[in-house]
Protein backbone atom coordinates (compact mmCIF):
# COMPACT_ATOMS: atom_id res chain seq x y z
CA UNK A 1 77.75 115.85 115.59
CA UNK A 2 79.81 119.11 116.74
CA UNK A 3 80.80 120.92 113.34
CA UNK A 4 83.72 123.05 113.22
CA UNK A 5 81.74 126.31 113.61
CA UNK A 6 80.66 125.61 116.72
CA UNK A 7 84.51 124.44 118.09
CA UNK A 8 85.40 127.87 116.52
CA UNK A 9 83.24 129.84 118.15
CA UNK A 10 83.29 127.81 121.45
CA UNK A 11 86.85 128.83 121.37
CA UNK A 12 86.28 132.77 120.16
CA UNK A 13 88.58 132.02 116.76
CA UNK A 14 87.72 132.06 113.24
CA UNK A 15 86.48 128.46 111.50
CA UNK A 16 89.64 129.36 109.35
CA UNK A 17 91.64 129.74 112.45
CA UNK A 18 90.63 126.11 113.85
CA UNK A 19 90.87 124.63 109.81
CA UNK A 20 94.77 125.77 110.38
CA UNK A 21 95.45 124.19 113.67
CA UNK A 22 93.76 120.59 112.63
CA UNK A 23 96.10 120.55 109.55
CA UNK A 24 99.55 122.48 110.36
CA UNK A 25 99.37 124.32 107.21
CA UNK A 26 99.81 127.45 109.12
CA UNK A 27 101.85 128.69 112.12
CA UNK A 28 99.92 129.53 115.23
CA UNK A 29 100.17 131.21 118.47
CA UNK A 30 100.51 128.54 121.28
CA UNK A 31 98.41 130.69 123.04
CA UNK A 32 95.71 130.19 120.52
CA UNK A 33 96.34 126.69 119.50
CA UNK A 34 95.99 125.67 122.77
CA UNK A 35 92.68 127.17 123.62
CA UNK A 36 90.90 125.94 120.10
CA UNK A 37 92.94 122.30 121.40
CA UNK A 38 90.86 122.29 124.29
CA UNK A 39 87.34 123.50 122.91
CA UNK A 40 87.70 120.35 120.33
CA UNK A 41 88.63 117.96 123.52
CA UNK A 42 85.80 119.31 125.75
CA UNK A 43 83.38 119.32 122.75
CA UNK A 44 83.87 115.70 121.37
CA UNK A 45 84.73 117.21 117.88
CA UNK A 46 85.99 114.89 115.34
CA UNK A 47 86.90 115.80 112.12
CA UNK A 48 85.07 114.02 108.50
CA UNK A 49 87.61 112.15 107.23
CA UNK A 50 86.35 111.96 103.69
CA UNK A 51 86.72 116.49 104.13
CA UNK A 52 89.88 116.00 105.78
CA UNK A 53 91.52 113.58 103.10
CA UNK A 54 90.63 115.80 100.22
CA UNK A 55 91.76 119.14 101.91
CA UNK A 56 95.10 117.10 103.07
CA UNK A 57 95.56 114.30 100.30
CA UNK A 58 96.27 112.28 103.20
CA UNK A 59 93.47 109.35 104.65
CA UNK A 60 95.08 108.70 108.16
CA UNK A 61 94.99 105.20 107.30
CA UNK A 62 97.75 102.50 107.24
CA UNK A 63 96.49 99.57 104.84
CA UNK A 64 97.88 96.14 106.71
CA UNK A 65 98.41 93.28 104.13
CA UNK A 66 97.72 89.79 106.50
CA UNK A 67 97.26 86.72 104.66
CA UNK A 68 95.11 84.62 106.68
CA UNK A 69 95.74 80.87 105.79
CA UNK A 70 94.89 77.80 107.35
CA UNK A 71 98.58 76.40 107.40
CA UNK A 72 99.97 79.61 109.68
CA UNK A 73 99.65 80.14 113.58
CA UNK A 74 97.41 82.85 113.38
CA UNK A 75 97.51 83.64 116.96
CA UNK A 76 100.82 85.41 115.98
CA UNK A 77 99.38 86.62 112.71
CA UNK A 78 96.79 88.84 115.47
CA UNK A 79 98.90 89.54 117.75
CA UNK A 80 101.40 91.86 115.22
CA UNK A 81 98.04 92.65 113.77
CA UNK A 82 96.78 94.26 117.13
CA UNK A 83 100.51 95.99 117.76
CA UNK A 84 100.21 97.85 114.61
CA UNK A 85 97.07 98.89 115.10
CA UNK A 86 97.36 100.59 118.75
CA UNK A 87 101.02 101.67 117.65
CA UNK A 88 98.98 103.34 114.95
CA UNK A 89 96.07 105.38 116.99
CA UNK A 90 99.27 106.66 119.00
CA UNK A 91 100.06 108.43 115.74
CA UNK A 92 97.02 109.50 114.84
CA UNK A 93 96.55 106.74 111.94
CA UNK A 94 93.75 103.77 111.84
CA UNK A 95 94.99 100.64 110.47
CA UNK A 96 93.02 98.84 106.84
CA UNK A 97 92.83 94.96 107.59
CA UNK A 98 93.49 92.98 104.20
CA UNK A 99 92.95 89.77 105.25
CA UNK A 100 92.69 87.81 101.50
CA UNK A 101 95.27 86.31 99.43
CA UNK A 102 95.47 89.00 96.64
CA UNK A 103 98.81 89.05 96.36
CA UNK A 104 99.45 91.83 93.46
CA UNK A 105 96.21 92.94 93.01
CA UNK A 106 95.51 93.75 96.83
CA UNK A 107 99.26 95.99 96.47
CA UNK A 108 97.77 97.85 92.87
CA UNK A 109 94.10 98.30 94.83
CA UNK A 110 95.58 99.93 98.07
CA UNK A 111 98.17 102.06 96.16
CA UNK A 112 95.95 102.98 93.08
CA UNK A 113 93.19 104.19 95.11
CA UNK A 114 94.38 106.34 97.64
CA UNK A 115 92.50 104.25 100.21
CA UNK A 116 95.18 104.49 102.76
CA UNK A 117 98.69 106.23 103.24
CA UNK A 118 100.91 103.61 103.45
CA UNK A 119 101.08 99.64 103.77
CA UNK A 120 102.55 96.80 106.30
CA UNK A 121 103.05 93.85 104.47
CA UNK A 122 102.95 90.18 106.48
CA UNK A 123 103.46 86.60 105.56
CA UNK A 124 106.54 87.23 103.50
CA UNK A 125 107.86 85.13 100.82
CA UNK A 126 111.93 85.02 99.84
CA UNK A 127 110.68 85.54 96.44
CA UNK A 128 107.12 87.36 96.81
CA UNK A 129 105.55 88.39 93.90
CA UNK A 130 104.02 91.61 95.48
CA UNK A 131 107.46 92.79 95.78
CA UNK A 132 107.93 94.37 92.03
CA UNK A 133 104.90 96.09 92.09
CA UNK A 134 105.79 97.79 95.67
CA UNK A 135 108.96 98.65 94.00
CA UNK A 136 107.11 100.85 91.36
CA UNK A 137 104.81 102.89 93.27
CA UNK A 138 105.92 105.49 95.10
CA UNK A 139 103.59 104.72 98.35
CA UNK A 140 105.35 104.43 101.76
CA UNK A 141 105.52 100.58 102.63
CA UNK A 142 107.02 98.01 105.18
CA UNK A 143 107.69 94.53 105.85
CA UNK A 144 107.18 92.46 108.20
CA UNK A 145 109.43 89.45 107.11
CA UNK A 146 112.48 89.66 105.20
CA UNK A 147 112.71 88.26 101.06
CA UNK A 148 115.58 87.31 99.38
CA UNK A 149 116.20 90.97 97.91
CA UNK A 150 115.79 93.62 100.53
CA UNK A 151 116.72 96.33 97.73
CA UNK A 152 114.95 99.25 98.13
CA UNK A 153 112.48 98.10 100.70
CA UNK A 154 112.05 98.69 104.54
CA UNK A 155 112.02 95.19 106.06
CA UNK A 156 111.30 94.48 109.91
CA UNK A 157 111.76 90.91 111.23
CA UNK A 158 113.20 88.76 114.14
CA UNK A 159 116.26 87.74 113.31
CA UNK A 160 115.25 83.84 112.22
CA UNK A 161 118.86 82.69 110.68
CA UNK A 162 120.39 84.03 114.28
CA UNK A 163 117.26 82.40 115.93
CA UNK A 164 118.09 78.44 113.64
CA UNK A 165 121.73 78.46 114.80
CA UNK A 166 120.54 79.67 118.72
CA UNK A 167 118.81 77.02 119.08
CA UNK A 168 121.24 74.15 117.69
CA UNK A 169 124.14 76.14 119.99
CA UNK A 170 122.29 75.43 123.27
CA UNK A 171 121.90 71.87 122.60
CA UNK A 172 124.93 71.32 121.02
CA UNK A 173 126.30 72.88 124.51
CA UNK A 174 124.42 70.11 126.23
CA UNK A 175 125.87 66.88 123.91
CA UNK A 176 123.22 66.29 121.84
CA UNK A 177 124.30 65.44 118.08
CA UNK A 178 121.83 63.83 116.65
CA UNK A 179 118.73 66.59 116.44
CA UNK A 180 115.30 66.36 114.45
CA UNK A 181 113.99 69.74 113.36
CA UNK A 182 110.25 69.76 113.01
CA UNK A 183 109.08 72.52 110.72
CA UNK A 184 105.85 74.06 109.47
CA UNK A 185 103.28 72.84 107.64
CA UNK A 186 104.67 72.05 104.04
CA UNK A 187 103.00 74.49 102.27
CA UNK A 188 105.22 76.82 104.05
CA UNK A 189 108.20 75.91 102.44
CA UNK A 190 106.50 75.33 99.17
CA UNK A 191 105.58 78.74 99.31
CA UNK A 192 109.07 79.77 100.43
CA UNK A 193 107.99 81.83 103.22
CA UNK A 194 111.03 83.66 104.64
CA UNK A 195 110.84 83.45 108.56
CA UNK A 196 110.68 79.16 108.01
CA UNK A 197 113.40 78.86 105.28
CA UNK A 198 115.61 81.55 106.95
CA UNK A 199 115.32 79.52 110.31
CA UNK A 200 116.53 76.11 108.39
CA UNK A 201 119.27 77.96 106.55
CA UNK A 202 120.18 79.17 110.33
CA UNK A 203 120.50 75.56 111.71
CA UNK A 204 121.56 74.28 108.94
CA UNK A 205 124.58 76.20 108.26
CA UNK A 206 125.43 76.23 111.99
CA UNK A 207 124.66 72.27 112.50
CA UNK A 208 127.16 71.84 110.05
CA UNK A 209 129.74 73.82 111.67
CA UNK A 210 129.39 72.47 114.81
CA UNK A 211 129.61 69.16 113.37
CA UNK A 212 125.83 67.90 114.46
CA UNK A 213 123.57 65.49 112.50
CA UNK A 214 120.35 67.14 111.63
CA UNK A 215 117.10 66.49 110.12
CA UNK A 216 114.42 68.50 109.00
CA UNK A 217 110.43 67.42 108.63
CA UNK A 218 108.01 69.54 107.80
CA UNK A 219 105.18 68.45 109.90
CA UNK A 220 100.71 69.34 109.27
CA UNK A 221 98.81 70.40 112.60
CA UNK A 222 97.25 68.43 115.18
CA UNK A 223 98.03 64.92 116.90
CA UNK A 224 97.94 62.50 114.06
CA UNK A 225 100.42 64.54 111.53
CA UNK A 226 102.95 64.87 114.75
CA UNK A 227 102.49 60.88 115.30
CA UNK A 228 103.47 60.22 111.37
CA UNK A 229 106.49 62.99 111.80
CA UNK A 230 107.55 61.83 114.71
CA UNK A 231 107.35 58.04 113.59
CA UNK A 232 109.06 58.77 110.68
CA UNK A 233 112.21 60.55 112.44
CA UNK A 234 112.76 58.10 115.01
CA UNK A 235 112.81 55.40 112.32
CA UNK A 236 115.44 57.48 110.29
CA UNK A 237 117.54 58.49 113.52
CA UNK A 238 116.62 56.44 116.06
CA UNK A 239 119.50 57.95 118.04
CA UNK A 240 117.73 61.67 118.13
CA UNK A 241 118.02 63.30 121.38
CA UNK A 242 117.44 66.99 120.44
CA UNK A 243 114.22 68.36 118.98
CA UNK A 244 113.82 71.38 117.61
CA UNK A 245 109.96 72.86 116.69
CA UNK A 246 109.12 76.04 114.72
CA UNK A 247 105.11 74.78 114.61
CA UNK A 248 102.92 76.18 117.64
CA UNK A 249 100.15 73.61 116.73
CA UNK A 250 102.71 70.37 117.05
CA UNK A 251 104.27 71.47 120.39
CA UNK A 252 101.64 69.44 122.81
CA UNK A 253 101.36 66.18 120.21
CA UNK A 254 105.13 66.08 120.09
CA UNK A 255 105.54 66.06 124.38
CA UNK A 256 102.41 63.99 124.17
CA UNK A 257 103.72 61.38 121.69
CA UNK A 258 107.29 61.30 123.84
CA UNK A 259 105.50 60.84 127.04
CA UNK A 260 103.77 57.23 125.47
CA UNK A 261 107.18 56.04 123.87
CA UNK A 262 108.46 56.35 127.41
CA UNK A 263 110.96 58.88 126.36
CA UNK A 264 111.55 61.85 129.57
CA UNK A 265 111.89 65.34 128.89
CA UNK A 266 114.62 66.75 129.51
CA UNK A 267 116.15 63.52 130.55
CA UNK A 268 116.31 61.16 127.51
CA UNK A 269 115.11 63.91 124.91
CA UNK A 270 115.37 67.67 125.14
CA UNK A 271 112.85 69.77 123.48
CA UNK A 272 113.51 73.55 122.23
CA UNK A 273 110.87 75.42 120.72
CA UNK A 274 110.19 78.63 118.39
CA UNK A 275 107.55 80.01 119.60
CA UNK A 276 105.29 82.58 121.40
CA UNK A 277 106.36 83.24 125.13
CA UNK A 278 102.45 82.01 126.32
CA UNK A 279 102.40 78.85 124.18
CA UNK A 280 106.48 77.82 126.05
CA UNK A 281 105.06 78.34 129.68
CA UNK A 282 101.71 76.82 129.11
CA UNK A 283 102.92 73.48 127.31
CA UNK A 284 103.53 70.40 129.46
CA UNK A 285 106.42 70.80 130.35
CA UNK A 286 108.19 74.26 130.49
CA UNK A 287 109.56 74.92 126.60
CA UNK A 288 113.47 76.17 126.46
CA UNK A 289 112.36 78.46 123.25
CA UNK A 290 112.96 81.44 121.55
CA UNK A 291 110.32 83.75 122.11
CA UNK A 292 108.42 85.68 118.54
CA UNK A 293 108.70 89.29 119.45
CA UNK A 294 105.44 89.73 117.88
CA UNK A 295 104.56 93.16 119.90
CA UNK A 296 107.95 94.54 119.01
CA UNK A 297 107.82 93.37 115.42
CA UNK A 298 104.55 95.35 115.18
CA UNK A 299 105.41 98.56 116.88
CA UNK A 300 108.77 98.81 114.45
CA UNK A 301 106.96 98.65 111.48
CA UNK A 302 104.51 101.50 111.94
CA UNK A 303 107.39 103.68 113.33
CA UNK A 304 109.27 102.83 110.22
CA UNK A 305 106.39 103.62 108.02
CA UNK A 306 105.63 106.93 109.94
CA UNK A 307 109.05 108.17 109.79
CA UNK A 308 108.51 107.59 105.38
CA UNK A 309 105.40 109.60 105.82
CA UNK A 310 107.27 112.15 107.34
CA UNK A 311 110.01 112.26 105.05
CA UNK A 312 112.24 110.61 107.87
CA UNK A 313 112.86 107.56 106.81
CA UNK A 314 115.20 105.36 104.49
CA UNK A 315 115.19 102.05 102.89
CA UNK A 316 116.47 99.94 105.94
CA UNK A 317 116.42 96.69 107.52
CA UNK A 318 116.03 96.02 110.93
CA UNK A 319 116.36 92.64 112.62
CA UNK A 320 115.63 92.24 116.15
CA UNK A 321 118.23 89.31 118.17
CA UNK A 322 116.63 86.68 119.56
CA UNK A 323 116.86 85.63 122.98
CA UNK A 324 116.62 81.88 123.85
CA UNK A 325 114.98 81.07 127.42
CA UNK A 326 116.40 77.94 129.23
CA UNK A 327 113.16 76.01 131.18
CA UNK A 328 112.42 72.83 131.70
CA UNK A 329 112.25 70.47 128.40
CA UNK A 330 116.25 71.00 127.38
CA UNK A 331 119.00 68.96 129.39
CA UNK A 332 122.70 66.91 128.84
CA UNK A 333 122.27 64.42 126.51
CA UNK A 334 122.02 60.74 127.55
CA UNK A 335 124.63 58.54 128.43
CA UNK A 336 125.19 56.53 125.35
């Protein structure tokens, strides 16, 4: 292990000297700065962090609050996950993975402790019950997801009650009226997670405008919960030609299912999807969808939360527009 002595004297300065330039407490010289910069890069040094946390009451760590459960895609979950973590090393910060459902306490334990700088919350509810307690501490903090209240918090999100009404548009725009939305799992909405209940309200409000018949199922993973949903729409609407899916894991069951009952895609049923880019190009058939900006999602939050760290930043909400892809599952609607 290189101490800081030996970077000091390496680069003919003072230990103080080299202490200065690792925490900016101090102006100095570029000259000098630069030449104690490149003994530390040539020499591998790395500062403790427990030694520089105390000297700097700052840990260099960003505390990232993902709920793992067993009724979320968590594909997506990871891939945010891994954007705010390199987004993070680019500004000098290491990211704390919370992966259990804490909830309040996991919000007191970060913030009480001093175990990290700031926190990214995920899996965001309209009503979530960490929300009060972020509200009281003073610790930098962002969302990823958007609750009912955004008062006095820094949200990040796609833009889900833009993305609802998107997706009814296009098919709308093809003829179809009669259009069966199949949703998450239904603990989602029991939970009242705020990326599935802001996508309904989005279709919802803009099916009605446009004058369409719609109807929402929530729908469990795999093949057999998509043959019940499915099964159970048809025999509702039997006249559906328009699917909408916000669930990765019923996207192949539902084509599957469609492709037994004899039913083309695009040309007796059109299919649009929200959903990761990979999982719309590597389904069956090519998904019309609206891609989850997952990467960009990630890299906005830890910009937001470094700009609060650096007294930069304001309670704000930003919402990214989603862009719908036209492939090969959407088409006009049949010839009655």
């Amino acid at each position: 292990m290189v101490t800081l002595a030996e970077v000091a004297q390496h680069a003919g300065v003072s230990a103080s000297t080299v202490s200065y330039v690792l925490s900016g407490k101090r102006s100095i010289s570029v000259t000098t700065r630069q030449r104690v910069e490149r003994s530390i890069r040539e020499l591998g040094y790395h500062p403790n962090a427990g030694a520089r946390a105390l000297a700097s009451s700052r840990s260099n760590i960003i505390a990232l609050m993902v709920p793992l459960r067993t009724d979320m895609y968590v594909p997506v979950m990871m891939e945010i996950a891994i954007a705010v973590a390199t987004t993070a090393r680019t500004h000098g910060y290491d990211v704390l993975l919370l992966t259990g459902e804490e909830g309040p306490d996991a919000v007191c334990r970060v913030s009480g402790s001093g175990l990290a700088d700031g926190m990214i919350l995920m899996d965001v509810e309209l009503d979530d019950e960490r929300l009060p307690l972020l509200r009281e501490t003073d610790q930098p903090a962002v969302l990823i997801g958007l609750p009912a209240d955004t008062t006095g918090l820094t949200c990040v999100d796609l833009d889900f009650k833009a993305t609802g009404a998107l997706c009814v548009e296009h098919l709308a725009t093809l003829g179809h009226q009669d259009i069966a939305v199949i949703g998450e799992a239904p603990a989602v909405y029991e939970r009242h997670t705020g990326f599935a209940e802001r996508t309904l309200d989005g279709l919802r409000s803009r099916g009605r405008e446009l004058g369409l018949r719609l109807l929402h199922r929530p729908c469990g993973g795999g093949y057999d919960a998509m043959a019940v949903t499915l099964s159970r729409i048809l025999d509702e609407r039997p006249g559906t030609t328009g699917f909408v899916v916000q669930n990765e894991s019923a996207v192949e069951p539902l084509l599957a299912l469609l492709r037994q009952q004899g039913r083309a895609v695009p040309e007796d049923v059109s299919v649009v999807a929200i959903c990761p880019e990979q999982v719309a190009v590597q389904a069956s058939v090519r998904l019309t969808s609206v891609a989850i900006p997952a990467q960009e999602m990630g890299r906005h939050a830890v910009e937001q939360l470094v700009a609060k760290f650096d007294g930069r930043g304001g309670d704000e909400v930003v919402l990214l527009a989603p862009e719908l892809t036209v492939r090969a599952s959407s088409g006009p609607a049949p010839a009655q």
